[in-house]
N, C-alpha and C. Protein backbone atom coordinates (compact mmCIF):
# COMPACT_ATOMS: atom_id res chain seq x y z
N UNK A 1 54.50 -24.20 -28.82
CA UNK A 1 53.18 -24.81 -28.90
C UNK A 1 52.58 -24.57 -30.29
N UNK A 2 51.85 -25.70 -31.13
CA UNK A 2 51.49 -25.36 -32.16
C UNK A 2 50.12 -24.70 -32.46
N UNK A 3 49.66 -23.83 -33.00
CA UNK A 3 48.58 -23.07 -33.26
C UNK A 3 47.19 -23.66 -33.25
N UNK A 4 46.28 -22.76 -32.53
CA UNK A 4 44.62 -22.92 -33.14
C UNK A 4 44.31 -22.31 -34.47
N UNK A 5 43.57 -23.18 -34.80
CA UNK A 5 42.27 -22.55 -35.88
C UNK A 5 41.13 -22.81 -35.33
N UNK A 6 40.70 -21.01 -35.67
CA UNK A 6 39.34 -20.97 -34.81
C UNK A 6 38.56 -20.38 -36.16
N UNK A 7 37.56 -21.41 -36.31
CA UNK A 7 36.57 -20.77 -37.27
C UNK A 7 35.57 -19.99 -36.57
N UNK A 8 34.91 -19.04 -36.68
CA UNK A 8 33.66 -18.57 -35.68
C UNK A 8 32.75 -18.29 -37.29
N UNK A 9 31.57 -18.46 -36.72
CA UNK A 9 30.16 -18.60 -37.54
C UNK A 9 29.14 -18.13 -37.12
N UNK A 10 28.46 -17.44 -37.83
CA UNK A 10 26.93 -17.46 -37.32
C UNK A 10 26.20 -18.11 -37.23
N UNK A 11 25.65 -18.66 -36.52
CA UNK A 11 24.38 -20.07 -36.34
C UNK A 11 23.32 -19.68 -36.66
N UNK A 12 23.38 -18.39 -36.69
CA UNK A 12 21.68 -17.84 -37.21
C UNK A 12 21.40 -18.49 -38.61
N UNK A 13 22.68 -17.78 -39.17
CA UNK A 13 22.93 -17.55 -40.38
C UNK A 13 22.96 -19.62 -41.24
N UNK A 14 23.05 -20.30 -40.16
CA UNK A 14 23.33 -21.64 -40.49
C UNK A 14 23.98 -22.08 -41.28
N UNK A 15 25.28 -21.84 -40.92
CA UNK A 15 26.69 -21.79 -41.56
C UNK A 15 27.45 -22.70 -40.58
N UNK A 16 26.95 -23.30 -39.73
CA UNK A 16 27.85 -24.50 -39.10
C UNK A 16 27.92 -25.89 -39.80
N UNK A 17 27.40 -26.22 -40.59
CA UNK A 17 27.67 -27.09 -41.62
C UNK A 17 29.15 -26.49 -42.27
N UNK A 18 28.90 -25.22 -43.33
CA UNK A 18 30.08 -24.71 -43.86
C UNK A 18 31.76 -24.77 -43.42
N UNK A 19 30.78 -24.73 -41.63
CA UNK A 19 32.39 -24.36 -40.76
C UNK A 19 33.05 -26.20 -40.51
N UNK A 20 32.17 -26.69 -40.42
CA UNK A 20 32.75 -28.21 -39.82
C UNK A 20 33.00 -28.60 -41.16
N UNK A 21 32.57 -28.04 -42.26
CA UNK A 21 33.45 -29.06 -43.60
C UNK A 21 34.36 -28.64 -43.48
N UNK A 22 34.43 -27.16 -43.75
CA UNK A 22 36.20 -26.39 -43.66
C UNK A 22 37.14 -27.03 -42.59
N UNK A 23 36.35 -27.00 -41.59
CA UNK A 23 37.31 -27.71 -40.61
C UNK A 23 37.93 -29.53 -40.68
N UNK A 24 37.25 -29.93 -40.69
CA UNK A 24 37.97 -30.76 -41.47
C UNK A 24 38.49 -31.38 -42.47
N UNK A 25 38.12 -30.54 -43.70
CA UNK A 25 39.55 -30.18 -44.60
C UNK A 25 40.93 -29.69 -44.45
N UNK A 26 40.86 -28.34 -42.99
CA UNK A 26 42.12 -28.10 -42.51
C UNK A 26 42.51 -29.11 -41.74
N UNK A 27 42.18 -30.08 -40.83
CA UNK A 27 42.18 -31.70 -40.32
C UNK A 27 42.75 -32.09 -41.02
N UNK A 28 42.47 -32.56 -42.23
CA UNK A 28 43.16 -33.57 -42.95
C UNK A 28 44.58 -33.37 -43.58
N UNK A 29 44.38 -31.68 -44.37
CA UNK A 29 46.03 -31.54 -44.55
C UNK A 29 47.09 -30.81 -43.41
N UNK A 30 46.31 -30.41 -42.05
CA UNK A 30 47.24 -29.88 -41.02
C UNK A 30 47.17 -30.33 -39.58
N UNK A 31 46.96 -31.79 -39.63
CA UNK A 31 47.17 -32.28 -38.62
C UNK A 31 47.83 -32.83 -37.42
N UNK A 32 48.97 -32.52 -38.07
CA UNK A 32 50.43 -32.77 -37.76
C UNK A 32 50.75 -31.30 -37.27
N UNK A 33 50.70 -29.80 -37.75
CA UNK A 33 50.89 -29.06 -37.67
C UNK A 33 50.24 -27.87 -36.85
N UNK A 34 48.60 -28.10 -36.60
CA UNK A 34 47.81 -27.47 -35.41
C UNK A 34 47.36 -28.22 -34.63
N UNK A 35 47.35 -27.48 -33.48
CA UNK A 35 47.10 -28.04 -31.82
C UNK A 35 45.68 -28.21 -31.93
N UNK A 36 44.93 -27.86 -33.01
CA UNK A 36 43.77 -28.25 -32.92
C UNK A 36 42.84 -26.95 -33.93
N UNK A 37 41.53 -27.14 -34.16
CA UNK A 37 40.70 -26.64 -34.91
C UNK A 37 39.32 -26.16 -34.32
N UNK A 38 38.97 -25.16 -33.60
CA UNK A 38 37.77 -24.60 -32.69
C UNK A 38 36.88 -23.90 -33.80
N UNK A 39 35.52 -24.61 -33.61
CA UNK A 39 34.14 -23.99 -33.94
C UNK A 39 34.08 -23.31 -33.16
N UNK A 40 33.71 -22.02 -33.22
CA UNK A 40 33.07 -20.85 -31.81
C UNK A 40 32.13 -20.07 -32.84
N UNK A 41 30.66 -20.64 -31.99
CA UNK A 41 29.20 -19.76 -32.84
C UNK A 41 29.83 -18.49 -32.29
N UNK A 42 29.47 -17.56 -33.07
CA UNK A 42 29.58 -16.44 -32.87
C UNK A 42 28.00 -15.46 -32.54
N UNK A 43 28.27 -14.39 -31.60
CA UNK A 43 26.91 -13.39 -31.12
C UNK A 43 26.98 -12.82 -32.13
N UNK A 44 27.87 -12.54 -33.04
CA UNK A 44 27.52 -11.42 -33.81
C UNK A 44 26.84 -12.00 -35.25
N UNK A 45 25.93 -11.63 -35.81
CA UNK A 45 24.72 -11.80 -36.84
C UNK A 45 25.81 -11.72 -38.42
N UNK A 46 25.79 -12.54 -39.00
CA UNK A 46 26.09 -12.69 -39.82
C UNK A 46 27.75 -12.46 -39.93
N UNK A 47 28.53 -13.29 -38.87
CA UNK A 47 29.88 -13.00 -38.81
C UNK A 47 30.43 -14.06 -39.29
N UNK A 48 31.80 -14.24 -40.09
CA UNK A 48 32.26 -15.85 -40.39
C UNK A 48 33.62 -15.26 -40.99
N UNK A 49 34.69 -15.27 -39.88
CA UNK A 49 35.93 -15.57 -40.08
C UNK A 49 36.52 -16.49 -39.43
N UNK A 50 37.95 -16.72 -39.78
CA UNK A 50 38.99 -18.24 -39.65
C UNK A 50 39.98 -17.00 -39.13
N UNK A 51 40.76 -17.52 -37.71
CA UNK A 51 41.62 -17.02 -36.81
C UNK A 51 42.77 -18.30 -36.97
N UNK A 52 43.97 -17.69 -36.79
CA UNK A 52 45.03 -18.82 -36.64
C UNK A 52 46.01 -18.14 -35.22
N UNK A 53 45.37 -18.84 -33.72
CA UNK A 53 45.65 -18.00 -32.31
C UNK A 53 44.50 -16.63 -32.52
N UNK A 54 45.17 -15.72 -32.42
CA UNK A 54 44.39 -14.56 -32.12
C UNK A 54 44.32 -13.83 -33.88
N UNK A 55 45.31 -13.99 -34.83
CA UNK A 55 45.49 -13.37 -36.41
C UNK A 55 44.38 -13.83 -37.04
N UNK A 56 43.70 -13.31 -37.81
CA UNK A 56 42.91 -13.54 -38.68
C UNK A 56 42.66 -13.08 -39.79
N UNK A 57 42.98 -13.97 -40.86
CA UNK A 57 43.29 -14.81 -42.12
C UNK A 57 42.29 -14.36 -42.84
N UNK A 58 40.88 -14.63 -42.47
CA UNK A 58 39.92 -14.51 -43.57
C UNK A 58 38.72 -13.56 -42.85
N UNK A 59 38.03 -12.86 -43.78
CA UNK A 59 36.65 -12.08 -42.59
C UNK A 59 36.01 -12.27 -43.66
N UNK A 60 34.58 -12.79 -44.07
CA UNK A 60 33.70 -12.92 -44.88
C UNK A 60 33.40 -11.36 -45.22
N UNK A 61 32.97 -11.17 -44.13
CA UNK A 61 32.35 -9.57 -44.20
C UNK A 61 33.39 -8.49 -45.18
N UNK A 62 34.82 -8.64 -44.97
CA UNK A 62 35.86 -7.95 -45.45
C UNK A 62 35.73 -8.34 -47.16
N UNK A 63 35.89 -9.80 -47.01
CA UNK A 63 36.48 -10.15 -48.34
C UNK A 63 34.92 -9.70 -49.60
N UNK A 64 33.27 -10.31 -48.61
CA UNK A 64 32.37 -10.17 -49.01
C UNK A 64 31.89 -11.61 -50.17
N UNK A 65 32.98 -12.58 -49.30
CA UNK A 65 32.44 -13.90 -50.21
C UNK A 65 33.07 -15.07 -49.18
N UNK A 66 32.59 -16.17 -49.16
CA UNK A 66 33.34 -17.27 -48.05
C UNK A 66 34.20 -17.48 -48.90
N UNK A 67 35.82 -18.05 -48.28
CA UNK A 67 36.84 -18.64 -48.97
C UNK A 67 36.68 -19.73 -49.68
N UNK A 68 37.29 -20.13 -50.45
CA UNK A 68 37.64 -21.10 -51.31
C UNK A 68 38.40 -22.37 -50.37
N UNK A 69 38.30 -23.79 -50.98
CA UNK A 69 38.94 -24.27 -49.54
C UNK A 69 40.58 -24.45 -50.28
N UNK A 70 40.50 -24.53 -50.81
CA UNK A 70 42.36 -24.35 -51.95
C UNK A 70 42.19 -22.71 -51.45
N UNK A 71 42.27 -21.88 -50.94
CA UNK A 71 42.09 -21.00 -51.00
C UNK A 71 42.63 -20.93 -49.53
N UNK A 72 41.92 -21.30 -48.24
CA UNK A 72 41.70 -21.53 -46.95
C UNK A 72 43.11 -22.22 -46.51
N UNK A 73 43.55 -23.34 -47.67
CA UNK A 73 44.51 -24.13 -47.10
C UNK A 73 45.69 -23.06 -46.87
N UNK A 74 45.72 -22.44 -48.49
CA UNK A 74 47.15 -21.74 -48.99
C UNK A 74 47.39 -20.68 -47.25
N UNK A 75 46.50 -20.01 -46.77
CA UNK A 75 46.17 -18.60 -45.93
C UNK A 75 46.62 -19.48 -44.76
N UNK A 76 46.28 -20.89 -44.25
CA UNK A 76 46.37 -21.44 -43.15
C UNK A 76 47.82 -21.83 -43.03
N UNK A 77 48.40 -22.60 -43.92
CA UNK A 77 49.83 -23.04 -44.72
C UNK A 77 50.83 -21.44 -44.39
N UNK A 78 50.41 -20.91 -44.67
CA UNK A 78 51.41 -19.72 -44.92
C UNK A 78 51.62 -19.12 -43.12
N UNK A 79 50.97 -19.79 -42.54
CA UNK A 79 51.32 -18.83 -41.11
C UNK A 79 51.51 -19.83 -40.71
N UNK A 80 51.33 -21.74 -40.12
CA UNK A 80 51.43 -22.44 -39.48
C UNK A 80 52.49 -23.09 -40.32
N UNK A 81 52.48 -23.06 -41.22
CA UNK A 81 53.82 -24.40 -41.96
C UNK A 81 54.27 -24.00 -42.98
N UNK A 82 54.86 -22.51 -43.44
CA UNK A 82 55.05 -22.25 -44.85
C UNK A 82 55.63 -23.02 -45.48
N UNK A 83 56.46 -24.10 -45.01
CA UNK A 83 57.43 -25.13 -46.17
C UNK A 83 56.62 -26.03 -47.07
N UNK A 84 55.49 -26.21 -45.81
CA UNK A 84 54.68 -26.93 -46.28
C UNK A 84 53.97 -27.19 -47.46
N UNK A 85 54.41 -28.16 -48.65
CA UNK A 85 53.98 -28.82 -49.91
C UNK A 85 52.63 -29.03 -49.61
N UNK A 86 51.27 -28.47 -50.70
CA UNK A 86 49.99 -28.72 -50.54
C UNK A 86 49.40 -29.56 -51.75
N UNK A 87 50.27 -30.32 -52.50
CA UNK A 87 50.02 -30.68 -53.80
C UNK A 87 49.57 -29.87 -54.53
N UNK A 88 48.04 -30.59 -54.71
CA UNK A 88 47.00 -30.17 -56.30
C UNK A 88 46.59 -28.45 -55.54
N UNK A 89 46.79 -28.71 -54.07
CA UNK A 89 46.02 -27.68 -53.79
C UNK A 89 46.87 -25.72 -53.41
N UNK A 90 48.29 -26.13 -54.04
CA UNK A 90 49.19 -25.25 -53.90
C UNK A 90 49.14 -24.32 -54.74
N UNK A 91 49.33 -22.91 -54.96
CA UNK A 91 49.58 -22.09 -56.02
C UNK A 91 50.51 -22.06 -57.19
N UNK A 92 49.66 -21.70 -58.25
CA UNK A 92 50.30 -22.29 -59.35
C UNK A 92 52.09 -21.49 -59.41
N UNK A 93 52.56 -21.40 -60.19
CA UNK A 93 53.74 -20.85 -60.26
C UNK A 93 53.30 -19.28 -61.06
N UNK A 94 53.51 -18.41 -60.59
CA UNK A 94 53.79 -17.35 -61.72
C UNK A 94 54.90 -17.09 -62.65
């Protein structure tokens, strides 16, 4: 079965705008590849991480800044489709 992405947000915080762009940016380049993409407001006050199933990828609170969405793709890519070519939005070569 292919994977969720679950963004969760604070609504207090009015960050559900933030979450439905992200989300469908991951829509557009992983659509083929997740079973789907879940908004879940979150109870907790100022919370905003991206889950892929139950793993989670990004914690605002941790990192102490929202992701980048070239940023969001690479983290999402790497657990649901690593083969997966992201173009412009792939890491450069070191």
């Amino acid at each position: 079965m292919k994977p969720t992405v679950t963004i969760e947000y604070c609504p207090k915080c009015n960050w559900m705008l933030r979450a439905a762009y992200m989300a469908q940016e991951l829509l557009s380049t992983f659509a083929d590849d997740v079973y789907g993409i879940t908004l879940q407001p979150s109870e907790t006050s100022g919370k905003y991480n991206i889950r892929v199933n139950e793993q989670v990828i990004f914690d605002r609170k941790e990192q102490g800044r929202f992701p980048e969405i070239k940023e969001l793709k690479q983290l999402v890519r790497d657990v649901v489709a690593p083969e997966k070519p992201l173009g412009h939005s792939d890491k450069k070569a070191e």
